[in-house]
PDB file of N, CA and C in Angstrom:
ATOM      1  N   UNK A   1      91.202  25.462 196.434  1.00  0.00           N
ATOM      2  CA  UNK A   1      90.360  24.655 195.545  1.00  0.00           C
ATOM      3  C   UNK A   1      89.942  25.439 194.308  1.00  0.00           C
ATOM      4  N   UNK A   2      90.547  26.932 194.202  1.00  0.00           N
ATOM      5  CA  UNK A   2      90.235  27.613 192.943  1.00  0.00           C
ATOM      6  C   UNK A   2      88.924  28.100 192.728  1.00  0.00           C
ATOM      7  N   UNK A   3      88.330  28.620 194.094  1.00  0.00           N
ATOM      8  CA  UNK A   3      87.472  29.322 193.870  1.00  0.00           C
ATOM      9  C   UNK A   3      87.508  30.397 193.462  1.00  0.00           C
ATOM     10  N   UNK A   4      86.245  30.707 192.683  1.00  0.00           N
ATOM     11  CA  UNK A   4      86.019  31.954 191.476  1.00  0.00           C
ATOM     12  C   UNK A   4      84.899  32.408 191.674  1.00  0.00           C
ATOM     13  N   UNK A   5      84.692  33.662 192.191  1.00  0.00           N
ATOM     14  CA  UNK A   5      83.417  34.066 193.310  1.00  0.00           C
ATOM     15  C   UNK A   5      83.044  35.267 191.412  1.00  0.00           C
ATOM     16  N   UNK A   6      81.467  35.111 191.337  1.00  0.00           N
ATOM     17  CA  UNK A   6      80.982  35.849 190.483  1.00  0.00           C
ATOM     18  C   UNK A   6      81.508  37.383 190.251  1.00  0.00           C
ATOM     19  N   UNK A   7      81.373  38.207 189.717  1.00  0.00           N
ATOM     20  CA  UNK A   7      81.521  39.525 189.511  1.00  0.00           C
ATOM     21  C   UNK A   7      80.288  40.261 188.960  1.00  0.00           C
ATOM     22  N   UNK A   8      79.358  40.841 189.952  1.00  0.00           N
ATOM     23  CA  UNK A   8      78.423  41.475 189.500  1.00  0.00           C
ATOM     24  C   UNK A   8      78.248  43.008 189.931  1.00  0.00           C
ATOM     25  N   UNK A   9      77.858  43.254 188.571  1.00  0.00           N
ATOM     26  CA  UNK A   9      77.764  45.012 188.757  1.00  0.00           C
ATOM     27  C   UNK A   9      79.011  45.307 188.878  1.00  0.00           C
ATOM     28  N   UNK A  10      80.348  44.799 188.357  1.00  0.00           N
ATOM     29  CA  UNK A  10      81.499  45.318 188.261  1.00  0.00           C
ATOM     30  C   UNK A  10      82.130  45.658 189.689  1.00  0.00           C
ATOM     31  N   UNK A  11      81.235  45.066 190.775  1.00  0.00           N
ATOM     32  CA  UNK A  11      81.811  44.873 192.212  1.00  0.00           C
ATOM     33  C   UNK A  11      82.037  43.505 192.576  1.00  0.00           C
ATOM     34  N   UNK A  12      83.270  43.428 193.782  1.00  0.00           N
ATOM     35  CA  UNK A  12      84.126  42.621 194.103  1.00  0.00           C
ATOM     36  C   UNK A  12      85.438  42.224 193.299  1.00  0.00           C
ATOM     37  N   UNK A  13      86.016  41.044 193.372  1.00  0.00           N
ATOM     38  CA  UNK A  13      87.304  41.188 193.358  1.00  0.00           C
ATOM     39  C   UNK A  13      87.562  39.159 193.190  1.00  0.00           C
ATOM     40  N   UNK A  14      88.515  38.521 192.186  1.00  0.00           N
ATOM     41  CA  UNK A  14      88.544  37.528 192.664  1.00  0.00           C
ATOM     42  C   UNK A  14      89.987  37.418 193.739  1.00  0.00           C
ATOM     43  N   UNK A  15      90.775  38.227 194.032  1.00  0.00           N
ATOM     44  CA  UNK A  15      91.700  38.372 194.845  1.00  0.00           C
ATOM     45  C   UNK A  15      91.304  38.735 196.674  1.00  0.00           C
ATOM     46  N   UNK A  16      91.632  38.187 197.189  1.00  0.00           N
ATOM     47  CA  UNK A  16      91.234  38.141 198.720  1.00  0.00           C
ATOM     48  C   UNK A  16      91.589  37.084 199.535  1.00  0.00           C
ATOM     49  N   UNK A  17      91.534  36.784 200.807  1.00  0.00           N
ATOM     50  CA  UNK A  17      91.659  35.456 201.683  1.00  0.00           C
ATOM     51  C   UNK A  17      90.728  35.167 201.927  1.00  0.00           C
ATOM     52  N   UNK A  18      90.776  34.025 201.281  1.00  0.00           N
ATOM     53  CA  UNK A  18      89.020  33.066 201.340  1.00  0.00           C
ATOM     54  C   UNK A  18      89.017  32.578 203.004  1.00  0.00           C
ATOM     55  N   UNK A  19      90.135  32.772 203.655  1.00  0.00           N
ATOM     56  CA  UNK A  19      89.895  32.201 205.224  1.00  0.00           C
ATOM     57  C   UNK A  19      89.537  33.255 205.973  1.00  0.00           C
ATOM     58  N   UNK A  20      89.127  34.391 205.416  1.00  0.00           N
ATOM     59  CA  UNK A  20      88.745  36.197 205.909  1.00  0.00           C
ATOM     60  C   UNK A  20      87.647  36.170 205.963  1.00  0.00           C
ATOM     61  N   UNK A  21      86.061  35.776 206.893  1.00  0.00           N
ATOM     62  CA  UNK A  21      84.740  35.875 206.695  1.00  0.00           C
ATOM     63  C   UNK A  21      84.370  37.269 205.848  1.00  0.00           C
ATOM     64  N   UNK A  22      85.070  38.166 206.210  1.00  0.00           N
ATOM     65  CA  UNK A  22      85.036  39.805 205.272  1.00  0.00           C
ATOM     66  C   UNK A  22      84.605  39.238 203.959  1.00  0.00           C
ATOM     67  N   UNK A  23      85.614  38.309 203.578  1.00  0.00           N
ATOM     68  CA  UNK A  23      85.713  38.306 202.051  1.00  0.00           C
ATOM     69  C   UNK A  23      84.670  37.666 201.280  1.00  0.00           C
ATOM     70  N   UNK A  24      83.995  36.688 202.511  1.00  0.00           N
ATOM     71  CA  UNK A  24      82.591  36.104 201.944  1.00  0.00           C
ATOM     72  C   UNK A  24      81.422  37.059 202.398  1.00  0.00           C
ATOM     73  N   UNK A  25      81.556  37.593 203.119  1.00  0.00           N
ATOM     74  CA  UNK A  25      80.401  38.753 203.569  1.00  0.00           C
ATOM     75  C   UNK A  25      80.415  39.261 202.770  1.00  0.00           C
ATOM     76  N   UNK A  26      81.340  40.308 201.572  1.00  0.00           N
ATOM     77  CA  UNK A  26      81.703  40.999 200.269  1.00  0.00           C
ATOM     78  C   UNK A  26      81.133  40.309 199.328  1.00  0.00           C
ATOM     79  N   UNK A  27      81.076  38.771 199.301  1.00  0.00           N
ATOM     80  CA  UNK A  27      80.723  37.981 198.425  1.00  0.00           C
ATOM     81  C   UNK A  27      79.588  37.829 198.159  1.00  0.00           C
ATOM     82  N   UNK A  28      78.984  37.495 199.331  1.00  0.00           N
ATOM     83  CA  UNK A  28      77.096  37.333 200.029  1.00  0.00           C
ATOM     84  C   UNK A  28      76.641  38.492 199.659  1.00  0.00           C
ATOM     85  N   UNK A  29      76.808  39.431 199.894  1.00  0.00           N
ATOM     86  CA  UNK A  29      76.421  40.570 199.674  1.00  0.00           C
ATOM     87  C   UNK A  29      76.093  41.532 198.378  1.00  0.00           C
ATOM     88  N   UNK A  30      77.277  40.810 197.317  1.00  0.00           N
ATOM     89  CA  UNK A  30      77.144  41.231 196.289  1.00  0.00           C
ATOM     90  C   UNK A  30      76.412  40.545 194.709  1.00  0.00           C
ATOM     91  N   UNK A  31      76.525  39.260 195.762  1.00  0.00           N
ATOM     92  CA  UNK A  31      75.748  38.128 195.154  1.00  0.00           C
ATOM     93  C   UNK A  31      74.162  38.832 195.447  1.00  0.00           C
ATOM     94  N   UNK A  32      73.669  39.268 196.575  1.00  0.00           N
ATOM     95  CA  UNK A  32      72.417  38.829 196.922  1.00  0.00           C
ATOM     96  C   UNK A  32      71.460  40.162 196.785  1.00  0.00           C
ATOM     97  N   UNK A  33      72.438  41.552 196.965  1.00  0.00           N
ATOM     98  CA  UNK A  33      72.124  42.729 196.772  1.00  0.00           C
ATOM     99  C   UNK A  33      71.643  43.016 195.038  1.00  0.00           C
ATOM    100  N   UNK A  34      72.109  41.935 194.274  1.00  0.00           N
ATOM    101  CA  UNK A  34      71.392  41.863 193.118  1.00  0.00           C
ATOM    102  C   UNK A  34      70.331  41.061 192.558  1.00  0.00           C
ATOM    103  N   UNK A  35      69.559  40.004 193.216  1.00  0.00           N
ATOM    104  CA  UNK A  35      68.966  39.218 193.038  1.00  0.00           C
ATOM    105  C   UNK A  35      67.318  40.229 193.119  1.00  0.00           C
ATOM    106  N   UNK A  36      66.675  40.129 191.697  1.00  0.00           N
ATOM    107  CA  UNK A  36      65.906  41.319 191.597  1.00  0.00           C
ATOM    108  C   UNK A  36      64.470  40.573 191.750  1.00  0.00           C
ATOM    109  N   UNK A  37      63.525  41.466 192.527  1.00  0.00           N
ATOM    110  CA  UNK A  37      62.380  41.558 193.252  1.00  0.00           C
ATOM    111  C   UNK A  37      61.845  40.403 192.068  1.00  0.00           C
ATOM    112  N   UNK A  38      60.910  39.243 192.290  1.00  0.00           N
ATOM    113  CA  UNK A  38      60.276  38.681 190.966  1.00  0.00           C
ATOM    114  C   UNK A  38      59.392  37.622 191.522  1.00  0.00           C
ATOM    115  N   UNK A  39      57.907  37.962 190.636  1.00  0.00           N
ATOM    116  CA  UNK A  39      57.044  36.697 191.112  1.00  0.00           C
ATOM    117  C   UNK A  39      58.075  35.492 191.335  1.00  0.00           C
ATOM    118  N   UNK A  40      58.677  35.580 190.172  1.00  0.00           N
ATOM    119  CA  UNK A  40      59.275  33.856 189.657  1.00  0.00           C
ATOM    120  C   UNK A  40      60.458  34.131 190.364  1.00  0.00           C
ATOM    121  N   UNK A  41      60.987  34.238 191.202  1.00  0.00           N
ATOM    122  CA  UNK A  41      62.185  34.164 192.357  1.00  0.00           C
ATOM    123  C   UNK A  41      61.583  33.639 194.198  1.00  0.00           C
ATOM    124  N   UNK A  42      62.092  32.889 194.791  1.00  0.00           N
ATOM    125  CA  UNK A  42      60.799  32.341 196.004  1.00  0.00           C
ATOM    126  C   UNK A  42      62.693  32.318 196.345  1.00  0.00           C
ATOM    127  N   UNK A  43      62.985  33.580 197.815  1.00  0.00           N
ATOM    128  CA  UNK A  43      63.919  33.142 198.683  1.00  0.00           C
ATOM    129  C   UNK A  43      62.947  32.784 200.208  1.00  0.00           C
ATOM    130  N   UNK A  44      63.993  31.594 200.531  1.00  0.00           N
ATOM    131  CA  UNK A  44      63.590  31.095 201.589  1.00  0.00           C
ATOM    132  C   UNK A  44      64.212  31.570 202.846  1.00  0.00           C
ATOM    133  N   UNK A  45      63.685  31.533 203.824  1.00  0.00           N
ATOM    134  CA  UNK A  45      64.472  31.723 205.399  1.00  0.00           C
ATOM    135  C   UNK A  45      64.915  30.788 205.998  1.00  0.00           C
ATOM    136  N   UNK A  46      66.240  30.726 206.024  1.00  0.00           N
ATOM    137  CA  UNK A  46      66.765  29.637 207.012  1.00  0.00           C
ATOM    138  C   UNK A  46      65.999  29.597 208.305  1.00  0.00           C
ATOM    139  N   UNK A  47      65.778  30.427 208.830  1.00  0.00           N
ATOM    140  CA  UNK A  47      65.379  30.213 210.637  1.00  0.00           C
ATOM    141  C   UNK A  47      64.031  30.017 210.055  1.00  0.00           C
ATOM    142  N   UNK A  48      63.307  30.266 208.659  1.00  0.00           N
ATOM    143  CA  UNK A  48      62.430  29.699 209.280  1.00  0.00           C
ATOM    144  C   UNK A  48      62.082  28.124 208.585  1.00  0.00           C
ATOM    145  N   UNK A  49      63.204  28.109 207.774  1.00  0.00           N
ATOM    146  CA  UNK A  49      63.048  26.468 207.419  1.00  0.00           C
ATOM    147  C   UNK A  49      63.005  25.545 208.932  1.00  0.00           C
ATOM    148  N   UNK A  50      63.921  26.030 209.687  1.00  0.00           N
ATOM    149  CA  UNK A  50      64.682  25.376 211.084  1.00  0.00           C
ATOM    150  C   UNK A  50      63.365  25.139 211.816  1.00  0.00           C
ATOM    151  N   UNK A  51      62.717  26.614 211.877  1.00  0.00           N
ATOM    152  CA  UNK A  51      61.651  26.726 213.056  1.00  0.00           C
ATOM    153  C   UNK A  51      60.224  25.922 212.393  1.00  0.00           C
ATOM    154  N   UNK A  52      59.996  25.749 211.277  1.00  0.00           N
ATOM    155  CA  UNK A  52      58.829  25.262 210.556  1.00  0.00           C
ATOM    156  C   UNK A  52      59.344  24.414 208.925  1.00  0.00           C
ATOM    157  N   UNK A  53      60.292  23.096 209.035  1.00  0.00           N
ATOM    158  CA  UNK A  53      60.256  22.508 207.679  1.00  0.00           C
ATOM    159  C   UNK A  53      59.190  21.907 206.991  1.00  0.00           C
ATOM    160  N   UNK A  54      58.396  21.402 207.552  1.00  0.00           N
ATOM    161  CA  UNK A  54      57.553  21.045 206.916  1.00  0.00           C
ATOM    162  C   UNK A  54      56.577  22.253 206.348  1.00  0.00           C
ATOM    163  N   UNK A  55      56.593  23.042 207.004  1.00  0.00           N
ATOM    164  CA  UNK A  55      55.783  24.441 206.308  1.00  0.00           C
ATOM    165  C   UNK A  55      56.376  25.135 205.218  1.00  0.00           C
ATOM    166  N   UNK A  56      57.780  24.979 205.273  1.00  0.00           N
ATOM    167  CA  UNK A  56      58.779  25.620 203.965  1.00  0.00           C
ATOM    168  C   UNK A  56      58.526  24.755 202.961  1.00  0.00           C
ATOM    169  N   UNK A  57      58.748  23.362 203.276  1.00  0.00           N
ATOM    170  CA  UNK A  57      58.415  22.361 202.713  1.00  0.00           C
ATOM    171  C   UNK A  57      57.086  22.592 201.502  1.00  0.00           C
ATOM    172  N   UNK A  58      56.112  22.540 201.883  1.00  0.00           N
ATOM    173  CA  UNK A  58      55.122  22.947 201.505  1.00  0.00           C
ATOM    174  C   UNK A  58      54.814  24.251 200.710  1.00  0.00           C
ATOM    175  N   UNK A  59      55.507  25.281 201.144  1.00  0.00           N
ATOM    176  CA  UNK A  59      55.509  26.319 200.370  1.00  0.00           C
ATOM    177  C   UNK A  59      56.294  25.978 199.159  1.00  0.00           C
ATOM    178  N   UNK A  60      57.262  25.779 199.154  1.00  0.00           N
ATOM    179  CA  UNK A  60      58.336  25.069 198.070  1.00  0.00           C
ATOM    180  C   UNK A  60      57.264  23.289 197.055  1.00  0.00           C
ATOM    181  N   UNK A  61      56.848  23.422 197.552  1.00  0.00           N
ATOM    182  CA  UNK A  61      55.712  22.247 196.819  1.00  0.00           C
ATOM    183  C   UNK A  61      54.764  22.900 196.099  1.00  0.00           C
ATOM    184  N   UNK A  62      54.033  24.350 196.649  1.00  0.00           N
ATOM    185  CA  UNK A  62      52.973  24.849 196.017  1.00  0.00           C
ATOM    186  C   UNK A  62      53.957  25.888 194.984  1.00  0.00           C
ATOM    187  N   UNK A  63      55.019  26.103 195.379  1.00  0.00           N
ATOM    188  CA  UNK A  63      55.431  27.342 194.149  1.00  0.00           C
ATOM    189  C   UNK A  63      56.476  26.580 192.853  1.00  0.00           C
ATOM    190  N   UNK A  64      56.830  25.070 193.220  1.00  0.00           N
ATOM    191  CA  UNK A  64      57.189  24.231 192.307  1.00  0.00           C
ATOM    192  C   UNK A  64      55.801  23.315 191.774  1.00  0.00           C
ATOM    193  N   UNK A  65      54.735  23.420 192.077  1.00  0.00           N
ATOM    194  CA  UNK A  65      53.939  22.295 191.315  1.00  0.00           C
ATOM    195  C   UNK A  65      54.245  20.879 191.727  1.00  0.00           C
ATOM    196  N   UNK A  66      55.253  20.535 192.586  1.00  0.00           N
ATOM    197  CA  UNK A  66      55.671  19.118 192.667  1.00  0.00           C
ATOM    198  C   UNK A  66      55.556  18.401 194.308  1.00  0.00           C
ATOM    199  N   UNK A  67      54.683  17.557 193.956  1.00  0.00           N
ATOM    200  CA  UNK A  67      54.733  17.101 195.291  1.00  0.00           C
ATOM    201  C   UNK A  67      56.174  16.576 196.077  1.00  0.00           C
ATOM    202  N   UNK A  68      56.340  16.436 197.547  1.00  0.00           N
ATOM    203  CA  UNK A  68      57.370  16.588 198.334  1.00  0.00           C
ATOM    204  C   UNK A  68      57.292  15.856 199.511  1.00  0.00           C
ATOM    205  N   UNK A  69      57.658  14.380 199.498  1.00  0.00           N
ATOM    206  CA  UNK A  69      57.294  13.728 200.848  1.00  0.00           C
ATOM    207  C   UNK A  69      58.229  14.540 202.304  1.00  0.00           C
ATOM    208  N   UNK A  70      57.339  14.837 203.267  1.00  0.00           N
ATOM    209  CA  UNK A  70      57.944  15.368 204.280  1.00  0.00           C
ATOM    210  C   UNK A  70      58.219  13.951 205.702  1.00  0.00           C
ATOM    211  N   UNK A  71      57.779  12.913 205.459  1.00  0.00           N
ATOM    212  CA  UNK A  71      57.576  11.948 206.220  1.00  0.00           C
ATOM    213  C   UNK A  71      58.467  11.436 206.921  1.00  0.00           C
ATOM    214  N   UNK A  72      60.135  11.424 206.239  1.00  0.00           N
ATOM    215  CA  UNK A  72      60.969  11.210 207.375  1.00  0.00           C
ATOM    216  C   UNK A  72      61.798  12.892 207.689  1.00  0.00           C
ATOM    217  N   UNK A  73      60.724  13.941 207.500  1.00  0.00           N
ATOM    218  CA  UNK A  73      61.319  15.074 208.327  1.00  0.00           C
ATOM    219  C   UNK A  73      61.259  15.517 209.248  1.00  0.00           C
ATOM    220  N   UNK A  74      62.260  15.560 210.157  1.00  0.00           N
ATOM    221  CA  UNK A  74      62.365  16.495 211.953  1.00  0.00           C
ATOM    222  C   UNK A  74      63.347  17.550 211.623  1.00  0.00           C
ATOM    223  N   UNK A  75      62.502  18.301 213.014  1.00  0.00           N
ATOM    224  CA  UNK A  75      63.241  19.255 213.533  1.00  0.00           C
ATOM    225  C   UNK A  75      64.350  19.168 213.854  1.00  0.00           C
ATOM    226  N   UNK A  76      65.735  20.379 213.890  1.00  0.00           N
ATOM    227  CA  UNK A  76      67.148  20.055 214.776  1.00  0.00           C
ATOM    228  C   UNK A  76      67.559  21.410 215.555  1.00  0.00           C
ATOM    229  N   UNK A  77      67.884  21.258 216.027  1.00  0.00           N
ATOM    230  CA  UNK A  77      68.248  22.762 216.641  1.00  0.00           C
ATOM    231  C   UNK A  77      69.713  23.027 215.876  1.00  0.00           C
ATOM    232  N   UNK A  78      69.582  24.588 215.796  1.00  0.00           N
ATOM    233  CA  UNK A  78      70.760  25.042 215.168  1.00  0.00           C
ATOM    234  C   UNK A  78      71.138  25.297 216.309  1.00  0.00           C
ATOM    235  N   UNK A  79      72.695  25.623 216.585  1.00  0.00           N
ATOM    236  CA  UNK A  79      73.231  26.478 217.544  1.00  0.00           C
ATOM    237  C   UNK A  79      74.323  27.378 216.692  1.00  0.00           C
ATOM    238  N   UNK A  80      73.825  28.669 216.794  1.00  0.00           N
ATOM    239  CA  UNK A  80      74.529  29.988 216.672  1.00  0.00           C
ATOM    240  C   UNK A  80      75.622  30.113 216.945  1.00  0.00           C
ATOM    241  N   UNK A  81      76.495  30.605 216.435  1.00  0.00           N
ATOM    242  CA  UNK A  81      78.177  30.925 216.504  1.00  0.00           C
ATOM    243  C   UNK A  81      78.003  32.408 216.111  1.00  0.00           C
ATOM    244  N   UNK A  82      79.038  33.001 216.925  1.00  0.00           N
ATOM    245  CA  UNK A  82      79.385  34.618 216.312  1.00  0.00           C
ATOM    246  C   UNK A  82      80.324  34.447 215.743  1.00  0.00           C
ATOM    247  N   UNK A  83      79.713  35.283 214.492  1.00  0.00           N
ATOM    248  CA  UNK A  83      80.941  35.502 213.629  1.00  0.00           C
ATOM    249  C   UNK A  83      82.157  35.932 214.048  1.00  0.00           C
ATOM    250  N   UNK A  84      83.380  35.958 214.070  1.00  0.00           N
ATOM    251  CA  UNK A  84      84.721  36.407 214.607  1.00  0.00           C
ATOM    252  C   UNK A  84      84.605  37.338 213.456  1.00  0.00           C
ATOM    253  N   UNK A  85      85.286  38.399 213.997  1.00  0.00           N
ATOM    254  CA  UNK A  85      86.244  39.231 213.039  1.00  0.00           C
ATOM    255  C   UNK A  85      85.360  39.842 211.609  1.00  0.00           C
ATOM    256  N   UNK A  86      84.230  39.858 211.883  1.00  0.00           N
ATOM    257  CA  UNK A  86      83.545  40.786 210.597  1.00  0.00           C
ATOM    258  C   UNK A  86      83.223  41.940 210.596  1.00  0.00           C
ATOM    259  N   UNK A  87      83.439  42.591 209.644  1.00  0.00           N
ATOM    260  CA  UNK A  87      83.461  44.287 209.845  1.00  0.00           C
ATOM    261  C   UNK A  87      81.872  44.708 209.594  1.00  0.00           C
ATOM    262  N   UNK A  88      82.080  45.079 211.098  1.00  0.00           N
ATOM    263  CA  UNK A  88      80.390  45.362 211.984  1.00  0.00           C
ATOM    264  C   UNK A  88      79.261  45.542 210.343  1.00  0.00           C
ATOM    265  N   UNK A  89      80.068  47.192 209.849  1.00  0.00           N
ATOM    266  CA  UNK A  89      79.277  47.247 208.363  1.00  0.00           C
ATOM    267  C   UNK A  89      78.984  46.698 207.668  1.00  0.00           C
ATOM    268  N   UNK A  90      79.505  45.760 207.396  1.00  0.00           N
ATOM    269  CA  UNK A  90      79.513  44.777 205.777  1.00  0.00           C
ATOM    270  C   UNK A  90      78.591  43.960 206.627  1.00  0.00           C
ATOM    271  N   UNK A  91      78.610  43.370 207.948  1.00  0.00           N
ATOM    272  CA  UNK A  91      77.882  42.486 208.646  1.00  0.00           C
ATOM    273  C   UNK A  91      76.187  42.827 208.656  1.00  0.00           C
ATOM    274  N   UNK A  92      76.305  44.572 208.774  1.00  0.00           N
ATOM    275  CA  UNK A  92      74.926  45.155 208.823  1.00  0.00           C
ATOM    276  C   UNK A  92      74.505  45.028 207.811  1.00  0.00           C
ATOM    277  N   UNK A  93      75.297  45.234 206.527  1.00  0.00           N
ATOM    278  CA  UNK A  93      74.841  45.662 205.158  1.00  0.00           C
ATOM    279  C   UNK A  93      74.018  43.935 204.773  1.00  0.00           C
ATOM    280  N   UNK A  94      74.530  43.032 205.356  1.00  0.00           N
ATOM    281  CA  UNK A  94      74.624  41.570 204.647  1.00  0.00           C
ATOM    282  C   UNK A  94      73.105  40.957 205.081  1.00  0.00           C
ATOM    283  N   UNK A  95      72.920  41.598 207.057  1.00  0.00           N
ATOM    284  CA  UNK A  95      72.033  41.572 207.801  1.00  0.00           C
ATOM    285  C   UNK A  95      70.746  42.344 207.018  1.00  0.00           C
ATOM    286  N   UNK A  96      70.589  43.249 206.347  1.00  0.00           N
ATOM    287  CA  UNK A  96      69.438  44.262 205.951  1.00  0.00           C
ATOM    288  C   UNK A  96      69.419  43.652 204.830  1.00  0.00           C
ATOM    289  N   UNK A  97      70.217  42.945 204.124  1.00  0.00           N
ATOM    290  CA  UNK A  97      69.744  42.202 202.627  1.00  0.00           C
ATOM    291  C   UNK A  97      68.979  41.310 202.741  1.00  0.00           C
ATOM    292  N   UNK A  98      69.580  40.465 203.836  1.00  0.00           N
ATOM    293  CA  UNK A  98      68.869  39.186 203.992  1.00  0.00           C
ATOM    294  C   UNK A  98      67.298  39.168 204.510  1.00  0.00           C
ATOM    295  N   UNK A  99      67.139  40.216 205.492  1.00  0.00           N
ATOM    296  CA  UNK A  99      65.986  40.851 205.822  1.00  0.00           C
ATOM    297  C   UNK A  99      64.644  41.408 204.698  1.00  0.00           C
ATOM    298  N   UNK A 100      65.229  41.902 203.703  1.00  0.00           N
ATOM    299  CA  UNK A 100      64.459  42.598 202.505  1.00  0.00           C
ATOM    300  C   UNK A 100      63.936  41.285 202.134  1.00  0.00           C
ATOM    301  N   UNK A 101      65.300  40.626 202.128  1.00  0.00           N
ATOM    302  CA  UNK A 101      64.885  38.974 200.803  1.00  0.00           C
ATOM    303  C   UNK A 101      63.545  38.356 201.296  1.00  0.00           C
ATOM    304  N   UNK A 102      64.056  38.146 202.573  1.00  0.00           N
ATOM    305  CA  UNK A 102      62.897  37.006 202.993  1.00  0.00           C
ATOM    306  C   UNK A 102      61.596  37.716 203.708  1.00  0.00           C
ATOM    307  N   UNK A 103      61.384  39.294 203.214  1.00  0.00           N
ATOM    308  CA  UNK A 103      60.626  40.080 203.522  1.00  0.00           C
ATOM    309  C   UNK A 103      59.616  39.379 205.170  1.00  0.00           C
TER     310      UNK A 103
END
C-alpha cells in the first residue's frame, strides 16, 4: 500500500518487510524515542484507557477544553497476544519508551 514510515534523527530506513514486527518495533521506536517531554504533549495509556475510559476520557476533556459525552461508553476486555519473532532488544527498548511516555 506504499507505506512511507518517517525518518527521524537520520534513523531508520524506508526499505524493510513491513510483514517483520522488527520493522515496526524500529519504527515505534524511532517515532516515539523522539517525541519531546512538553506541557503541550498529553500521551495516553492504552491499558489504562482499557482499564478506566471514562477517566481517560475526562482527562482528554480537561486538557482539550472540550466537553466529551461518555454515555454510550463500556468497558471491553483486551486479550493479549505475544508478539512472535521480535528481537527481545528492540522489544525492551520499545517497552522502556512506552513506560517513560506514559510516566
Amino acid at each position: 500500500i506504499g507505506q512511507r514510515p518517517f525518518i527521524l534523527n537520520g534513523k531508520g530506513r524506508h526499505e524493510g518487510n513491513t510483514g517483520d514486527i522488527n520493522y515496526w518495533l524500529e519504527r515505534w521506536v524511532n517515532y516515539y524515542e523522539n517525541v519531546p517531554q512538553s506541557d503541550q504533549i498529553t500521551v495516553l495509556s492504552y491499558e489504562g484507557f482499557l482499564a478506566d475510559p471514562k477517566g481517560t476520557l475526562a482527562h482528554i476533556e480537561q486538557v482539550l477544553e472540550v466537553p466529551i459525552s461518555t454515555d454510550a461508553l463500556s468497558k471491553f476486555a483486551k486479550t493479549p497476544k505475544e508478539v512472535a519473532g521480535a528481537n527481545p532488544e528492540l522489544l525492551g527498548r520499545a517497552e522502556a519508551i512506552y513506560a517513560k511516555l506514559i510516566g
